[in-house]
Protein backbone atom coordinates (compact mmCIF):
# COMPACT_ATOMS: atom_id res chain seq x y z
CA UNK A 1 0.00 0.00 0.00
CA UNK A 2 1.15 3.59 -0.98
CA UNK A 3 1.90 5.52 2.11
CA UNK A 4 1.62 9.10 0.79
CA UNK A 5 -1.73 10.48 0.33
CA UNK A 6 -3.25 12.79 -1.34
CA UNK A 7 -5.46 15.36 0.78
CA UNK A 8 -7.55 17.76 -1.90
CA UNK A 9 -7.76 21.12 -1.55
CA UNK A 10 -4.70 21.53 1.59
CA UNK A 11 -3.76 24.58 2.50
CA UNK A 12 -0.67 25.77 0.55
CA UNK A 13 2.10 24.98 3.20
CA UNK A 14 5.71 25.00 1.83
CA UNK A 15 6.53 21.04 2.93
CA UNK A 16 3.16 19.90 3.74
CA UNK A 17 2.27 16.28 2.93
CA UNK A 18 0.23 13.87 4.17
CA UNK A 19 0.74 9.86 4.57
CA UNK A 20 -0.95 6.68 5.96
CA UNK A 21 -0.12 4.99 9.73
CA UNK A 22 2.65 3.00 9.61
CA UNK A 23 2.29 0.77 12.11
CA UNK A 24 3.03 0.92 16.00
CA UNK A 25 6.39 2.76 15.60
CA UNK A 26 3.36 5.82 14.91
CA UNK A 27 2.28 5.43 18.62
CA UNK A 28 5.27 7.97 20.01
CA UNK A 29 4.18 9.83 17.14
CA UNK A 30 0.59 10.44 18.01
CA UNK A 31 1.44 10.88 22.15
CA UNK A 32 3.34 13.83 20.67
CA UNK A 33 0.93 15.51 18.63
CA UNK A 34 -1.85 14.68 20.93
CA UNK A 35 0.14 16.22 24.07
CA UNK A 36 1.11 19.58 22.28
CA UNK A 37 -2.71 19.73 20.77
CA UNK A 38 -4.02 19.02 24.60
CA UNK A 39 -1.91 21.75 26.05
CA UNK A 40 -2.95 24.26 24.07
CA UNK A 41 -6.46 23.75 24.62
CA UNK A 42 -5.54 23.04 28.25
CA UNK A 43 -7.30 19.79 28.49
CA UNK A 44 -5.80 17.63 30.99
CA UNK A 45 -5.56 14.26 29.52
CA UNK A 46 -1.53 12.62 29.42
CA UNK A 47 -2.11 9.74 27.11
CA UNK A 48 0.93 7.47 26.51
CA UNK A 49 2.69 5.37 23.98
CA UNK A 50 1.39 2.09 26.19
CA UNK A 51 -2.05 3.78 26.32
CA UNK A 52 -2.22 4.48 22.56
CA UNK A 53 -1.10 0.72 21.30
CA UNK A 54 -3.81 -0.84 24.21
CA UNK A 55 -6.42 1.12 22.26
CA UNK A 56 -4.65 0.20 18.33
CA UNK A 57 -4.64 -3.67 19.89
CA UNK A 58 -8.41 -3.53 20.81
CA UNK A 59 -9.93 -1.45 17.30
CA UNK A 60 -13.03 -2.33 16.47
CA UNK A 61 -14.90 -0.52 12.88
CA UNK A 62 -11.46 0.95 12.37
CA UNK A 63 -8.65 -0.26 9.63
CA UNK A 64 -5.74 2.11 10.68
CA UNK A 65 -3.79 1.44 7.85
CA UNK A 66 -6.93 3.04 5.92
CA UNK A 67 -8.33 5.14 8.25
CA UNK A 68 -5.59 7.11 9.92
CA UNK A 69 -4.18 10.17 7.82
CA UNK A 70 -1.16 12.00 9.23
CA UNK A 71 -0.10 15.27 8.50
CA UNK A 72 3.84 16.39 8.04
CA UNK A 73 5.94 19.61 7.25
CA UNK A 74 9.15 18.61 6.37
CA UNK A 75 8.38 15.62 7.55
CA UNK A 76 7.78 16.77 10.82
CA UNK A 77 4.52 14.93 12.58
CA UNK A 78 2.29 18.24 12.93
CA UNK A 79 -1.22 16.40 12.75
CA UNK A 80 -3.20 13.10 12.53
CA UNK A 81 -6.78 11.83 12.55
CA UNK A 82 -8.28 8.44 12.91
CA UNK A 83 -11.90 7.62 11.55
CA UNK A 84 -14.72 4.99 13.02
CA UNK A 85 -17.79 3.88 13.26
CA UNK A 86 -20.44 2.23 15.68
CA UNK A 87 -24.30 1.41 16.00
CA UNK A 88 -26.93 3.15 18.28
CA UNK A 89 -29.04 0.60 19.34
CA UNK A 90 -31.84 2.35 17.82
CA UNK A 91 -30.60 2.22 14.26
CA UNK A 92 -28.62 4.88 14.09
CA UNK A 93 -24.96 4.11 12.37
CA UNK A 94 -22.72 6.96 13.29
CA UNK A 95 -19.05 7.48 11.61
CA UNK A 96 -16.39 8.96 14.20
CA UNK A 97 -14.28 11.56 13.34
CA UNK A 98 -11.19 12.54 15.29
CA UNK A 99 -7.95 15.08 14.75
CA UNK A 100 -5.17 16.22 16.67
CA UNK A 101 -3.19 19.49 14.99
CA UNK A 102 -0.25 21.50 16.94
CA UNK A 103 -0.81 25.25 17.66
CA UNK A 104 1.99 26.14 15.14
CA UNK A 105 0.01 25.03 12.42
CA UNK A 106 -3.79 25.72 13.77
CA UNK A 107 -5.53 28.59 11.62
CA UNK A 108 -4.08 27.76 8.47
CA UNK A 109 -6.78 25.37 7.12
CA UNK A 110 -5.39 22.33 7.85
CA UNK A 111 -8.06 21.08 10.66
CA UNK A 112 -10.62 21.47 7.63
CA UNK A 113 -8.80 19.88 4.66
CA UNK A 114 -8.40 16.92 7.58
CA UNK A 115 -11.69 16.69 8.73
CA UNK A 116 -12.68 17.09 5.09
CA UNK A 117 -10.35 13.87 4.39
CA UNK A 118 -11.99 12.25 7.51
CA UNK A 119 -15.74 12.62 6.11
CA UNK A 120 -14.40 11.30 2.42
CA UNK A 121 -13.21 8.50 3.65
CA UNK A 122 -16.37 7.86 6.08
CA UNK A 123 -18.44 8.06 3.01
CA UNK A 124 -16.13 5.34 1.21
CA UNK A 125 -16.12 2.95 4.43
CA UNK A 126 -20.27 3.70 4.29
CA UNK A 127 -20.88 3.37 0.55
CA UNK A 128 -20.63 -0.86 1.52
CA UNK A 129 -22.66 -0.68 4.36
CA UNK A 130 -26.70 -1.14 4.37
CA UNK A 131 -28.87 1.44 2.78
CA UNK A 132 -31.45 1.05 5.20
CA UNK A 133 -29.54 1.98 8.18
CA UNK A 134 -29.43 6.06 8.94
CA UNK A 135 -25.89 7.44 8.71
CA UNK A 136 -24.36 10.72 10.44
CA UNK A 137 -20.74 12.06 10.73
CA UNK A 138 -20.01 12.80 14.19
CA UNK A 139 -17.36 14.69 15.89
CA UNK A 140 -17.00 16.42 19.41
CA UNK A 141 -15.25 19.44 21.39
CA UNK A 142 -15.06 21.61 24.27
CA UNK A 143 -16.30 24.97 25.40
CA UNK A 144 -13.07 25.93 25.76
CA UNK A 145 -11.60 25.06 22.19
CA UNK A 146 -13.24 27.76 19.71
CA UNK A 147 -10.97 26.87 16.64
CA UNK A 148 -13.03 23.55 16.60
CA UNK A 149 -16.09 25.17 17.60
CA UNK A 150 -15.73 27.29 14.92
CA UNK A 151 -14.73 24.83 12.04
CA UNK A 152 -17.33 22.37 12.95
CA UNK A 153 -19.93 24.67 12.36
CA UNK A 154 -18.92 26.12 9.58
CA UNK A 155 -18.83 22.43 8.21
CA UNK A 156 -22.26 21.88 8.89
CA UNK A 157 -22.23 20.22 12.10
CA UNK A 158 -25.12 21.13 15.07
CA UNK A 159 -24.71 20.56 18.14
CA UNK A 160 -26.61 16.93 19.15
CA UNK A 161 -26.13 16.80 22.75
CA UNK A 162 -24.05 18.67 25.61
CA UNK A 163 -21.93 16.56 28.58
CA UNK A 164 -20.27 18.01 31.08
CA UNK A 165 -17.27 17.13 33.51
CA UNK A 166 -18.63 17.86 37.12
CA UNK A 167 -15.97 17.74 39.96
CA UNK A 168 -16.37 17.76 44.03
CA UNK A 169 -13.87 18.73 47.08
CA UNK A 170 -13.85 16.02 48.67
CA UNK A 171 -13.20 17.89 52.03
CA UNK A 172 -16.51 19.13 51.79
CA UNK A 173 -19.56 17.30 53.96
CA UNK A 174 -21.91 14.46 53.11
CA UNK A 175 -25.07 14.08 53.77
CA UNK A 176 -26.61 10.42 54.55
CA UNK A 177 -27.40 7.84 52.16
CA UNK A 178 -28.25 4.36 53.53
CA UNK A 179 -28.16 1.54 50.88
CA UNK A 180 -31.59 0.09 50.67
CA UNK A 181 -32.63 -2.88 52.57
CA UNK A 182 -31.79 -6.14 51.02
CA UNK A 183 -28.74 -5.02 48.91
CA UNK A 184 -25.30 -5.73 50.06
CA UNK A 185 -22.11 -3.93 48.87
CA UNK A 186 -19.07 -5.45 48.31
CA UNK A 187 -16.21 -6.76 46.14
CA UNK A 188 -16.97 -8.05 42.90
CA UNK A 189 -14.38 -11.04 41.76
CA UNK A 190 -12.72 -11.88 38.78
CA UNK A 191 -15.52 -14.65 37.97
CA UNK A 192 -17.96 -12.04 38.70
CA UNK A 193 -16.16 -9.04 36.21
CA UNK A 194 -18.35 -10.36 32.99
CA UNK A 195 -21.62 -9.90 35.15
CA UNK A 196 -20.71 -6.18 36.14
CA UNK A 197 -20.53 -5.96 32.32
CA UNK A 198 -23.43 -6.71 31.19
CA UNK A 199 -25.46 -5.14 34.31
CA UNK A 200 -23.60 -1.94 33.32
CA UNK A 201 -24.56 -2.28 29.42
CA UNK A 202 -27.81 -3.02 30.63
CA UNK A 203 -28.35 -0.10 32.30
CA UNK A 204 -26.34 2.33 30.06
CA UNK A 205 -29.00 1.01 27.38
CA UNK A 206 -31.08 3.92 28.61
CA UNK A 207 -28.55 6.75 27.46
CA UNK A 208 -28.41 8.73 24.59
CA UNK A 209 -26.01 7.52 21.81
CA UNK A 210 -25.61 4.13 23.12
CA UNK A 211 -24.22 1.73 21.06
CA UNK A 212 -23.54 -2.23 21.70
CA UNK A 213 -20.23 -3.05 22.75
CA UNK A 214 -18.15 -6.25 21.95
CA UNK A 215 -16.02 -8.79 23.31
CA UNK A 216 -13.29 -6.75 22.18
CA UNK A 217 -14.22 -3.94 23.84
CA UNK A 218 -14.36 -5.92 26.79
CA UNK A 219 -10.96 -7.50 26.27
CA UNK A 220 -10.13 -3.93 26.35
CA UNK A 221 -11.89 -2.41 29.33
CA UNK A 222 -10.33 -5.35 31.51
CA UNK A 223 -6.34 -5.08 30.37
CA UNK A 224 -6.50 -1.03 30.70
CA UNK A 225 -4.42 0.46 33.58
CA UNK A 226 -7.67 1.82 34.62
CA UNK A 227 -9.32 -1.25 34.99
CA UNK A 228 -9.34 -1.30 39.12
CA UNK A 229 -12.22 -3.46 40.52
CA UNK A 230 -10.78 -2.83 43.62
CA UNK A 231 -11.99 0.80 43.98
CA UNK A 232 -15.37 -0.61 42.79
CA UNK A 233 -18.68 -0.02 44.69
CA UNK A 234 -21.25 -2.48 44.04
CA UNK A 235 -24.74 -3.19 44.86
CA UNK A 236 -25.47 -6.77 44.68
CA UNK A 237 -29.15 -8.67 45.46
CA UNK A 238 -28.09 -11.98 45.96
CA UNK A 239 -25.78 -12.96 42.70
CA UNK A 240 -27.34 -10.06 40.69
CA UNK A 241 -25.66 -6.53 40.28
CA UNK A 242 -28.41 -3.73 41.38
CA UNK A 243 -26.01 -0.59 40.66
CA UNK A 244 -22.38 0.21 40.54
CA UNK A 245 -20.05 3.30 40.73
CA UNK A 246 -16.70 1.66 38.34
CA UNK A 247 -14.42 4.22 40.07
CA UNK A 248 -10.26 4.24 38.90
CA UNK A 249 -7.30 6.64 40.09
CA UNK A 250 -5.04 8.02 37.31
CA UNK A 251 -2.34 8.37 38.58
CA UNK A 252 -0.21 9.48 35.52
CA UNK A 253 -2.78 12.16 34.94
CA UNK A 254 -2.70 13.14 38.61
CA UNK A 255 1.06 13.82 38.82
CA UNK A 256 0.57 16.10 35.33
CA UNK A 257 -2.35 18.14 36.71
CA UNK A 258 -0.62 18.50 39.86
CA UNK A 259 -4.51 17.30 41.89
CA UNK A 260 -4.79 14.55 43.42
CA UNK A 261 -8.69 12.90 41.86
CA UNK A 262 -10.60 10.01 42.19
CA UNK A 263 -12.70 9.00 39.09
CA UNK A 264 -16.30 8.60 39.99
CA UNK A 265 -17.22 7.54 36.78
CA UNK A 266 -19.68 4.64 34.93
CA UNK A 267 -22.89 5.49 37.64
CA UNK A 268 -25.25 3.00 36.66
CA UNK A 269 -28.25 1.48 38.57
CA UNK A 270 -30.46 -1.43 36.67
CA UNK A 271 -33.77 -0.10 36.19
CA UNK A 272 -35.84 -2.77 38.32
CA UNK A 273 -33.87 -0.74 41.47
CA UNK A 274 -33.95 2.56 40.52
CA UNK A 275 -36.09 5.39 42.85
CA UNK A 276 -34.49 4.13 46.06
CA UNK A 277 -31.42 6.28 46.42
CA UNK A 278 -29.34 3.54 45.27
CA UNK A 279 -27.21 5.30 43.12
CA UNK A 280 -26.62 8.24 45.80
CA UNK A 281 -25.55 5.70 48.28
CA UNK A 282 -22.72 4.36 46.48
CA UNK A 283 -21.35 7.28 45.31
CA UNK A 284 -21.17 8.93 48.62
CA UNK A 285 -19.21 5.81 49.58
CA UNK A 286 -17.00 6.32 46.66
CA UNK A 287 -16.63 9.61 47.74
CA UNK A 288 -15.84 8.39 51.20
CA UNK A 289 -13.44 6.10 50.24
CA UNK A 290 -11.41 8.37 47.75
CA UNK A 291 -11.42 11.13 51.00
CA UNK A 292 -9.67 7.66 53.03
CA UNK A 293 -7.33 7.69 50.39
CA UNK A 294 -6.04 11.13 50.51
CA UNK A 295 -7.68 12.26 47.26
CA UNK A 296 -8.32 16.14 47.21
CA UNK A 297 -11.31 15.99 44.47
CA UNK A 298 -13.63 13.28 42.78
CA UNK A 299 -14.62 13.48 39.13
CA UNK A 300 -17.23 12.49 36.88
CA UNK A 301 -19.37 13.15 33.30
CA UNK A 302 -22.78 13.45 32.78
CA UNK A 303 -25.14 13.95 29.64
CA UNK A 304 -27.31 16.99 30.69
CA UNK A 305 -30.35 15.55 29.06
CA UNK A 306 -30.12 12.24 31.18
CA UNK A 307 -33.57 10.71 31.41
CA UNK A 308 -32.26 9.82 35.04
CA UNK A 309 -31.54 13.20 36.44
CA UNK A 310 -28.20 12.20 37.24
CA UNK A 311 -26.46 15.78 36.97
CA UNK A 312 -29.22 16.76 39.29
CA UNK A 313 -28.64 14.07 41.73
CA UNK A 314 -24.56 14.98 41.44
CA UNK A 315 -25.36 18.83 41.96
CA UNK A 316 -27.21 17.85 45.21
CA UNK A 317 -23.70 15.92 46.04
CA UNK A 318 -21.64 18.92 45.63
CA UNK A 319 -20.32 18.31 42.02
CA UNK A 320 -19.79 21.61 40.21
CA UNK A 321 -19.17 21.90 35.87
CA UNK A 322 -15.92 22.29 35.12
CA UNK A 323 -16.40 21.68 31.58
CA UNK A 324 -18.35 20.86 28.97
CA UNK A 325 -18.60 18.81 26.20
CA UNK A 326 -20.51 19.31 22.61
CA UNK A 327 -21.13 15.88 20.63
CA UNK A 328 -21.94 17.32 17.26
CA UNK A 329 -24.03 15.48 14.35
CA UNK A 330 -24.34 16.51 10.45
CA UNK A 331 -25.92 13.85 7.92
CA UNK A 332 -23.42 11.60 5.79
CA UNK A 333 -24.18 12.79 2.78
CA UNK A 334 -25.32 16.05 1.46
CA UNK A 335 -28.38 16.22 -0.08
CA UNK A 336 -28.67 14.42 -3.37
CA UNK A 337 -25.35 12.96 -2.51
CA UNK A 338 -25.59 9.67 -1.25
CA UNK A 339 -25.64 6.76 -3.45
């Protein structure tokens, strides 16, 4: 396979050319790009070369030697993107777009010839899938980056949904939150990590956007470095799981934001034990137990349009926005377009 590219309508940079992935010596590659590109938008994620190839190991929808486009100038690394796609359960097939560019080169039409690239070849992965099936490109920002803002609505793209990070001191006090009668918290174990993962797809069936995962993505989840069932709090009703707060420390990100959080994250309660305060009790223990463990703040997402009133129930803990997050949606095709 050729490795150079050809990106239409680039911005004239003296140097500029474009090529495919070339296999895992790219990983230092995209750490780079991806930790310049995250500075400047001050966005504290500190992804590594071992974090990048545990995500290349477990793809799923994705061909990188296809679907990943770098960027160079003078053959320095200055940009890359990687396209995907998954399936909403409710029929809805949606084709991922995401790019990394360094400030030096930002403003100079590059972002848009990529992301122009990105939808092309989204198009070409779609033209052999079913007809019947709706398509969408979809991409996502900040608040806090208005370059992308700005390009992905000049591109077309509205603005689907809205998340936001929440954070909590976790100095400050907690009210009480019994766990109901009958359920009893503790451990889950390694013969009992599959059944946490299907309660929790279970009940994230409920959310907006969600698509089926796979084995793979499984295989994933439970090799991370964030994969840390012993910082789990579960609700179990004899053998079943009733709710769960999937917490994790990052510690690599900790030492690089200088703050020492707990991850709150994946709140789930199955539906038949919802409306009983379930979900409040285990995350005040999770908040409790990241307190024990000298954490200064917890952390945690939430889609503002949550059918469950979850960023409610986490304002009434104490979490605050920090940031949000815009998921952004334009159809595959132009009109008269698709084939």
């Amino acid at each position: 396979m050729t490795i150079e590219i050809h990106v239409p309508d680039a911005p004239t940079i003296e140097g500029l050319t474009f090529r495919r992935f070339r296999g895992a010596e790219d990983h230092a590659v995209m750490v780079e790009i991806m930790a310049a590109s995250n500075e400047a938008d001050r966005l504290n994620y500190n992804e590594s070369v071992e974090d990048v190839a545990h995500v290349f190991a477990h793809l799923t929808h994705c061909d990188p030697y296809r679907d990943v486009l770098f960027a160079e100038v003078r053959r320095e690394p200055v940009a890359y993107s990687r396209v995907f796609w998954k399936d909403e359960e409710a029929g809805l097939r949606f084709y991922v777009s995401i790019g990394f560019v360094i400030p030096r080169f930002r403003r100079r039409g590059l972002g848009a010839a990529i992301l122009r690239w990105n939808e092309a070849r989204a198009r070409l992965v779609a033209a052999d899938h079913p007809e019947n099936v709706e398509k969408v490109h979809h991409v996502w920002t900040t608040d806090g980056e208005p370059g992308a803002i700005a390009l992905f609505d000049s591109s077309g793209y509205r603005v689907a949904r809205t998340m936001v990070e929440m954070t909590r001191p976790t100095a400050l006090p907690l009210p009480p939150a019994a766990v109901p009668e009958r359920l009893v918290v503790r451990r889950a174990l390694p013969s009992e990590y599959r059944a946490v993962w299907d309660a929790w797809e279970e009940a994230y069936r409920d959310h907006w956007g969600f698509a089926p995962r796979t084995d793979e993505d499984y295989a994933r989840w439970t090799t991370s470095r964030l994969f840390q069932p012993e910082l789990w709090q579960i609700a179990w009703d004899d053998d079943e799981v009733a709710g769960m707060v999937l917490n994790y420390v990052d510690e690599r990100r900790n030492e690089a934001i200088g703050v020492r959080r707990g991850y709150t994250q994946n709140v789930f309660v199955r539906r038949r034990w919802r409306r009983r305060g379930l979900a409040r009790a285990l995350l005040t223990r999770s908040i409790e137990r990241f307190r024990e463990m000298g954490m200064e703040e917890t952390y945690l997402g939430v889609d503002t349009e949550s059918p469950t009133g979850a960023d409610r129930l986490y304002g009434s803990l104490g979490y605050s926005t920090a940031r949000k997050h815009l998921v952004y949606r334009k159809p595959l095709w132009s009109a008269g377009e698709e084939p």
